[in-house]
C-alpha atoms as a PDB file:
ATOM      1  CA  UNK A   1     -31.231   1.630  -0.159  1.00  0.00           C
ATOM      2  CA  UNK A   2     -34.273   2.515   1.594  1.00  0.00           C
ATOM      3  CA  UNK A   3     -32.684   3.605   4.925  1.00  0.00           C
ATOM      4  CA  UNK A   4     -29.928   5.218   2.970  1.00  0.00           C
ATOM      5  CA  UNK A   5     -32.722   7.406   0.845  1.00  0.00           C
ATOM      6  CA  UNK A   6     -34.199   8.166   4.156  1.00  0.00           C
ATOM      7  CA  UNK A   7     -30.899   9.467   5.938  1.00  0.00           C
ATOM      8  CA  UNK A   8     -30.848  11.686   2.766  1.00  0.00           C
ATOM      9  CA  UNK A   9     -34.063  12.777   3.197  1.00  0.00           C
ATOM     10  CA  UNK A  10     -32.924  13.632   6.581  1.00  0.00           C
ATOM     11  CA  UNK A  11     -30.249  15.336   6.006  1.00  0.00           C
ATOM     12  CA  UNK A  12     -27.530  13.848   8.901  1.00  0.00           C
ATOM     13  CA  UNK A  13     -24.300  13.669   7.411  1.00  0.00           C
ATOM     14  CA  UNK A  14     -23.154  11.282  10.483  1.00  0.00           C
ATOM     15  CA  UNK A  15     -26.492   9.044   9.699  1.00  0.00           C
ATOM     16  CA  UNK A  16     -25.464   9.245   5.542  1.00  0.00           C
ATOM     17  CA  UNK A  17     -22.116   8.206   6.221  1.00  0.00           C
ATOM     18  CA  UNK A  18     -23.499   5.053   8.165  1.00  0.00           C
ATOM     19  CA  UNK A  19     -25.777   4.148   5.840  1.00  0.00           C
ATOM     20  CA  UNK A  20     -23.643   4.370   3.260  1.00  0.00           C
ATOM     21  CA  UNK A  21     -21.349   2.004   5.243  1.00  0.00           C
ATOM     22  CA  UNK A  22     -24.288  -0.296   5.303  1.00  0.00           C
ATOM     23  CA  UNK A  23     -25.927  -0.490   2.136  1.00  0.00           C
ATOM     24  CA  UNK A  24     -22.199  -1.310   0.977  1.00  0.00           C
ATOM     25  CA  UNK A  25     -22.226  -3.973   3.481  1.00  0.00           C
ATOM     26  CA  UNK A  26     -25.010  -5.439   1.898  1.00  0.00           C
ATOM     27  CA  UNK A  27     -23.997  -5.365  -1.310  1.00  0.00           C
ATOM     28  CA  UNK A  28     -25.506  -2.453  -2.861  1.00  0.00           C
ATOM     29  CA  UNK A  29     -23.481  -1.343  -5.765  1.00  0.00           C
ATOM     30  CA  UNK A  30     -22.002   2.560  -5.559  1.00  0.00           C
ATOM     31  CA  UNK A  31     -23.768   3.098  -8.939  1.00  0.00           C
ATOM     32  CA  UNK A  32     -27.108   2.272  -7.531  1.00  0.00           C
ATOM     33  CA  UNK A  33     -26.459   4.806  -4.820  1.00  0.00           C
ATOM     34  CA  UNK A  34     -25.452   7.597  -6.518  1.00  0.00           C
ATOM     35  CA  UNK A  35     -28.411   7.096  -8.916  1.00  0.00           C
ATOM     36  CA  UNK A  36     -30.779   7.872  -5.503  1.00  0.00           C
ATOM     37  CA  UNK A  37     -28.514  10.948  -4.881  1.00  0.00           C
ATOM     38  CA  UNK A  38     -29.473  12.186  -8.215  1.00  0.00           C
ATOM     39  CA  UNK A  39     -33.351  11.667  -7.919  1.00  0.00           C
ATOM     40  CA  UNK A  40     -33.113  12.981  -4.416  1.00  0.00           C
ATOM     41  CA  UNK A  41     -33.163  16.781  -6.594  1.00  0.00           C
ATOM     42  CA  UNK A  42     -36.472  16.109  -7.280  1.00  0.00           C
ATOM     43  CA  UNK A  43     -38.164  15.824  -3.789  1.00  0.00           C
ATOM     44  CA  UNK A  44     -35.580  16.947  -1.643  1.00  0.00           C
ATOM     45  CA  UNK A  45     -33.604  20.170  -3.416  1.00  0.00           C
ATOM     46  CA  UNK A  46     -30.570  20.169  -4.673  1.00  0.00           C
ATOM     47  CA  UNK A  47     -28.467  21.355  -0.996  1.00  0.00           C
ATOM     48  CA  UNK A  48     -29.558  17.788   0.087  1.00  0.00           C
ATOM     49  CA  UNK A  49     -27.976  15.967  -2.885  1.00  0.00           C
ATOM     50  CA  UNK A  50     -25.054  17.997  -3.385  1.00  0.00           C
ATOM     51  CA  UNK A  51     -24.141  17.148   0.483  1.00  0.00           C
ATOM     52  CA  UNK A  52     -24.641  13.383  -0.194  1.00  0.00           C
ATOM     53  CA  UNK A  53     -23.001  13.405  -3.545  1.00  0.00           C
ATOM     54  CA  UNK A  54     -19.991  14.793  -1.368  1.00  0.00           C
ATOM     55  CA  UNK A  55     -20.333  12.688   1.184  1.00  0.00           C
ATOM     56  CA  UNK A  56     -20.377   9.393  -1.114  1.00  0.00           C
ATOM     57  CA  UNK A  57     -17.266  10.898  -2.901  1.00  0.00           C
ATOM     58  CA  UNK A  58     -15.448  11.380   0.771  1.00  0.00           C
ATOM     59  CA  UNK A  59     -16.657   7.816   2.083  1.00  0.00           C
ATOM     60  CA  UNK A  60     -16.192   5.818  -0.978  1.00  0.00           C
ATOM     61  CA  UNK A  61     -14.275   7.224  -3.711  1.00  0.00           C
ATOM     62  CA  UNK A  62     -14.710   6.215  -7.128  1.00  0.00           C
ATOM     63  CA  UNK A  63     -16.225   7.726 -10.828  1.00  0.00           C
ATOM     64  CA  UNK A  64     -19.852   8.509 -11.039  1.00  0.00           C
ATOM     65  CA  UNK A  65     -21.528   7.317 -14.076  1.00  0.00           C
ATOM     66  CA  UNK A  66     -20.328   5.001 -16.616  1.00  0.00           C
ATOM     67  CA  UNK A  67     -16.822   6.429 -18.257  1.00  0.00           C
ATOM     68  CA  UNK A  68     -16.181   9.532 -19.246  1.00  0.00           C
ATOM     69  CA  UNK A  69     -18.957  12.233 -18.946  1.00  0.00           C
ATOM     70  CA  UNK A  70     -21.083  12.128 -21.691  1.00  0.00           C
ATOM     71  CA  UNK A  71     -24.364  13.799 -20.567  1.00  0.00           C
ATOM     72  CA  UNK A  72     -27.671  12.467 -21.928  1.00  0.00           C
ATOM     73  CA  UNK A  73     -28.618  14.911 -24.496  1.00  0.00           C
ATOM     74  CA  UNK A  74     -31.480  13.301 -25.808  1.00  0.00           C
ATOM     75  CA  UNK A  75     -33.546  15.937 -25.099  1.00  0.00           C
ATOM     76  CA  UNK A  76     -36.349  14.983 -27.215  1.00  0.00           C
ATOM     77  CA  UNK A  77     -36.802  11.613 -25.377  1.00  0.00           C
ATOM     78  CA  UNK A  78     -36.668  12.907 -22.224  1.00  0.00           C
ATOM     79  CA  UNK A  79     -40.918  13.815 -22.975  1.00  0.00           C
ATOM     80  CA  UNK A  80     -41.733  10.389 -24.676  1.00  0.00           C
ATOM     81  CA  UNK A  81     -39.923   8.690 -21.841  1.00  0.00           C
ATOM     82  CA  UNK A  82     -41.394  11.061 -19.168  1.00  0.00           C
ATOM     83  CA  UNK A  83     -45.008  10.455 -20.605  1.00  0.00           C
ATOM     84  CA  UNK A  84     -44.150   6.584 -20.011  1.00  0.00           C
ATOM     85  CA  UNK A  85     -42.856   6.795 -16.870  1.00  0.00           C
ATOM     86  CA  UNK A  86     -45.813   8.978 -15.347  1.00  0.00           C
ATOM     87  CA  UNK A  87     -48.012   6.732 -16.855  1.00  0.00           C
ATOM     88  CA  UNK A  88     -46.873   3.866 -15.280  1.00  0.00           C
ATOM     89  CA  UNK A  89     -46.133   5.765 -11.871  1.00  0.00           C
ATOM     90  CA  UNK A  90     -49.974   7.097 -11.896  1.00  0.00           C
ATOM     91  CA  UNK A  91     -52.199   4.591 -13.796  1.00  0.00           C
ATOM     92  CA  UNK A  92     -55.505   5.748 -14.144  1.00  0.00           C
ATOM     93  CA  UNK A  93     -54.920   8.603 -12.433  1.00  0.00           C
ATOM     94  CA  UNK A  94     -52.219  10.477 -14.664  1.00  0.00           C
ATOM     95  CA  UNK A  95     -55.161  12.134 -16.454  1.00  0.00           C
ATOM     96  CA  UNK A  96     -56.378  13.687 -12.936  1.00  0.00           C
ATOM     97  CA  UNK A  97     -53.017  14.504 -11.761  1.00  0.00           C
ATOM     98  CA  UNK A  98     -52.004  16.178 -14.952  1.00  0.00           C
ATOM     99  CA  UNK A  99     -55.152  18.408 -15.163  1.00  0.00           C
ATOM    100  CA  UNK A 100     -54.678  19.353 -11.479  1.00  0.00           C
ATOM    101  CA  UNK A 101     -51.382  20.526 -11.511  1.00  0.00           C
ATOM    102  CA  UNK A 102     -51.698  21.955 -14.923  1.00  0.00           C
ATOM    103  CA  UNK A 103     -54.895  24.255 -13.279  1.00  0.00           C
ATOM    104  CA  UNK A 104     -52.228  25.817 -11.146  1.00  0.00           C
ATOM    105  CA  UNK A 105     -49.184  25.946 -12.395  1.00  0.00           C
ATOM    106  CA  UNK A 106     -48.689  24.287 -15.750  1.00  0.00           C
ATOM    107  CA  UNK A 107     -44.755  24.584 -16.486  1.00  0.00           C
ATOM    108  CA  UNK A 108     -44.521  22.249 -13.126  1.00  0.00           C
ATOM    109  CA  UNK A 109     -46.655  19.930 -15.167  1.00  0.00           C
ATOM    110  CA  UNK A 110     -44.466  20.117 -17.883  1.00  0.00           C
ATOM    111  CA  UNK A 111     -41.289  19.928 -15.428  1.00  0.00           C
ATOM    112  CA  UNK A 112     -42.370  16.911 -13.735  1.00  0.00           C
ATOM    113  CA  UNK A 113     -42.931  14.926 -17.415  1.00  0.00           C
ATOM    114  CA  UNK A 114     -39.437  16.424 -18.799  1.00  0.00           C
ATOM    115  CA  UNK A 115     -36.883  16.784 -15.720  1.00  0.00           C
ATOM    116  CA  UNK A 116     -38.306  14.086 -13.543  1.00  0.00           C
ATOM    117  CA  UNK A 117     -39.903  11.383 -15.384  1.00  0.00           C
ATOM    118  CA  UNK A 118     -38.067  12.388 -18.346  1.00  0.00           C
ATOM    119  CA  UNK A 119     -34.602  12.851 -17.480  1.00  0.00           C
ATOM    120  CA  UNK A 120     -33.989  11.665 -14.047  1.00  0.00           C
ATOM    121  CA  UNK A 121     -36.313   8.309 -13.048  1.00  0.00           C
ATOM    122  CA  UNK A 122     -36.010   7.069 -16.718  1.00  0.00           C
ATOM    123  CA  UNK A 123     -32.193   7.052 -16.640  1.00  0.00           C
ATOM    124  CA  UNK A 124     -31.008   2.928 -17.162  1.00  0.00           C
ATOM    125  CA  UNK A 125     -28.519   2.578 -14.457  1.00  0.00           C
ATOM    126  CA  UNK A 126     -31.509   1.968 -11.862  1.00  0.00           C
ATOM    127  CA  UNK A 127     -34.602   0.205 -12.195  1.00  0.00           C
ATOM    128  CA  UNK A 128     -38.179   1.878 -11.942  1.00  0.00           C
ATOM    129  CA  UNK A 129     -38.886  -0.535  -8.361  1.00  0.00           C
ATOM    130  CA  UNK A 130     -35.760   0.556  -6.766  1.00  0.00           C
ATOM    131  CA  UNK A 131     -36.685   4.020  -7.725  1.00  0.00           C
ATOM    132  CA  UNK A 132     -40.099   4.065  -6.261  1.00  0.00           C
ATOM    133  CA  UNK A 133     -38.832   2.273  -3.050  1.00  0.00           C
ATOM    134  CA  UNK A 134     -36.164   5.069  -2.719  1.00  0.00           C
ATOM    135  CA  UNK A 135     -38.933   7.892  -3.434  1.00  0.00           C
ATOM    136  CA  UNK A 136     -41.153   6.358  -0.690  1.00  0.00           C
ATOM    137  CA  UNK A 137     -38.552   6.881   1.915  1.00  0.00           C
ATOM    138  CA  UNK A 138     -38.114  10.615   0.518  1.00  0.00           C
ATOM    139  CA  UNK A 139     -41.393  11.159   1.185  1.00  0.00           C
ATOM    140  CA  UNK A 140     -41.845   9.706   4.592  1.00  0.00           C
ATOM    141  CA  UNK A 141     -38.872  11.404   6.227  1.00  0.00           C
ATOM    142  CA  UNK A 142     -40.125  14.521   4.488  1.00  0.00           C
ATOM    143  CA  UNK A 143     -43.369  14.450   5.545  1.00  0.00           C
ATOM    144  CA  UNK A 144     -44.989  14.655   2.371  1.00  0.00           C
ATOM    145  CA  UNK A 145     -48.596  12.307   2.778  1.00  0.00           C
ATOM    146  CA  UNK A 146     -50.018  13.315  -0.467  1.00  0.00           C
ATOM    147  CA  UNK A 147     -46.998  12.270  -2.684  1.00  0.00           C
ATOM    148  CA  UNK A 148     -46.255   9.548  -0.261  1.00  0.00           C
ATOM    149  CA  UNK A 149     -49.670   7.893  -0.769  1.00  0.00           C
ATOM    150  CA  UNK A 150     -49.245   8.676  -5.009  1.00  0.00           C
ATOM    151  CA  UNK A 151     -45.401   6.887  -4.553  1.00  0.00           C
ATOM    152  CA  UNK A 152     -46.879   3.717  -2.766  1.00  0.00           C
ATOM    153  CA  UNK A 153     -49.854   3.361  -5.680  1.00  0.00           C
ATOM    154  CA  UNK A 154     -46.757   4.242  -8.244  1.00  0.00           C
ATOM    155  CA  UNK A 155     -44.352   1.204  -6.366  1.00  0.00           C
ATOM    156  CA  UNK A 156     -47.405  -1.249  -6.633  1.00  0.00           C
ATOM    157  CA  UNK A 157     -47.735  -0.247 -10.650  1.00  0.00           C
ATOM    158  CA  UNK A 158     -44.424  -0.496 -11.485  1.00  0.00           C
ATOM    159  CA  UNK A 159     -43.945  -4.193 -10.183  1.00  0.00           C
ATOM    160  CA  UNK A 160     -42.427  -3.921  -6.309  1.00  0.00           C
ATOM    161  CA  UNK A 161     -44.195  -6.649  -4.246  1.00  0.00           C
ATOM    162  CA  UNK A 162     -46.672  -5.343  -1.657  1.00  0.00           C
ATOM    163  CA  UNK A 163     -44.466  -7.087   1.284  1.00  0.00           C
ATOM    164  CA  UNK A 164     -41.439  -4.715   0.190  1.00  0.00           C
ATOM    165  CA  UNK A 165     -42.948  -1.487   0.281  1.00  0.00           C
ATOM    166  CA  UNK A 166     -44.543  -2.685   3.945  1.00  0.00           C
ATOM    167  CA  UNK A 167     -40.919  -3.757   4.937  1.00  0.00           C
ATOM    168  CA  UNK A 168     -40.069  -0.284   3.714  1.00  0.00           C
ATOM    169  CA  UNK A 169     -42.053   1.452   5.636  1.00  0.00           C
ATOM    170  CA  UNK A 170     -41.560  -0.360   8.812  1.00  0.00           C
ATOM    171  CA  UNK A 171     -37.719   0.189   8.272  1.00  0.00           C
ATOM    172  CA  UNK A 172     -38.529   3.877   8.502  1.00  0.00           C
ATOM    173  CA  UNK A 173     -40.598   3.443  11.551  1.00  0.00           C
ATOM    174  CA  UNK A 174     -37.829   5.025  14.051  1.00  0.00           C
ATOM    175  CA  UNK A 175     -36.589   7.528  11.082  1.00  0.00           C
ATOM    176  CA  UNK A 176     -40.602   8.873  10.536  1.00  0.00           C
ATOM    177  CA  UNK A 177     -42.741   8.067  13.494  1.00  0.00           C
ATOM    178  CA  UNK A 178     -45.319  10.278  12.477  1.00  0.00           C
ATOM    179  CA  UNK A 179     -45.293   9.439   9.056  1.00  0.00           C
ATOM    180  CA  UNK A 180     -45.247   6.089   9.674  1.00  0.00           C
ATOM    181  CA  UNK A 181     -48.406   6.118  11.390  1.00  0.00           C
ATOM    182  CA  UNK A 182     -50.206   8.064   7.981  1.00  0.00           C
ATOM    183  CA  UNK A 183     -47.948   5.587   5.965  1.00  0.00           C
ATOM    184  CA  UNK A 184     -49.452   2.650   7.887  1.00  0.00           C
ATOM    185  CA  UNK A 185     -53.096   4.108   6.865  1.00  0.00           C
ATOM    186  CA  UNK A 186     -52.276   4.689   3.192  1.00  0.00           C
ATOM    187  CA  UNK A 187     -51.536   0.662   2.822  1.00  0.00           C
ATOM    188  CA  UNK A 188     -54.299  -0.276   4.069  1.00  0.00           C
ATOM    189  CA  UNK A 189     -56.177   2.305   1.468  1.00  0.00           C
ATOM    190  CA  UNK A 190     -53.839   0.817  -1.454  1.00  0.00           C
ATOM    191  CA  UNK A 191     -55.353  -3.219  -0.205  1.00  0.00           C
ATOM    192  CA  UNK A 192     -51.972  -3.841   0.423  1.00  0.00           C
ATOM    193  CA  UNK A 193     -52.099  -2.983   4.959  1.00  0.00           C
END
């Protein structure tokens, strides 16, 4: 899932396609998949996960979701949940974060709790690890060190073992070179390099 977030990230149809092949290889479920495609909106924009969503429904065809479309409407757990999740994600630095980006634009703030801790990374059909993992390789193909360094300390709080987000990151070594280099650097910062 990680290479297949990255080739996202990326944006290679030809590299999607093949990772897609892959991670179904290997026994990663379509559902799992098409829950990264739906968080990639949040770091990437949605022209990169409309062309993967596309590309998963030309390469392996099958329903999204669970049944028939019932959208989550639960709008007013989308906040509590988002709270939880950011929480988790940032530790004892959600307090910090949240008055930062609050001093410059505080509807982002308030996005980030109810769209994308809220609604997106707190939906069921993928656990908080995978999520993290997937976010990680975002980041790194994106070039993104300050939210890639956040991500790692948010994969080590929410339970993924420090040996998984290394093997992450040195599956993404050929994808990110440069990034890998930062990424490298960050572990070490986070005890875990």
């Amino acid at each position: 899932m990680v290479i297949y977030s990255a080739t996202i990230a990326s944006g290679d149809e030809a590299a999607i396609s093949l990772a897609l092949t892959l991670s179904r290889r290997a026994g990663v479920t379509r559902e799992s998949l098409y829950e990264v495609i739906l968080q990639s909106y949040l770091f990437l924009g949605f022209p990169r996960m409309l062309g993967a969503a596309e590309l998963l429904a030309e390469d392996w065809p099958g329903q999204n979701g669970s049944g028939p479309r019932q959208p989550d409407l639960q709008i007013e757990s989308w906040w509590r949940r988002g709270e939880e999740n950011f929480k988790q994600v940032y530790g004892d630095n959600a307090r910090r974060l949240k008055d930062r980006v609050e001093s410059f634009a505080p509807e982002v703030f308030d996005w980030m709790i109810f769209e994308g801790y809220g609604k997106v990374l707190a939906r069921p059909q993928l656990e908080m690890p995978l999520r993290e993992l997937s976010i990680i390789a975002f980041l790194m193909v994106d070039d993104r060190p300050r939210q890639l360094l956040s991500h790692i300390r948010g994969a080590l709080r929410v339970g993924v073992p420090p040996v998984r987000i290394v093997q992450a990151i040195e599956d993404l070594r050929a994808v990110a070179p440069t990034a890998h280099a930062s990424a490298r650097q960050m572990l070490v910062r986070c005890g875990v390099g």
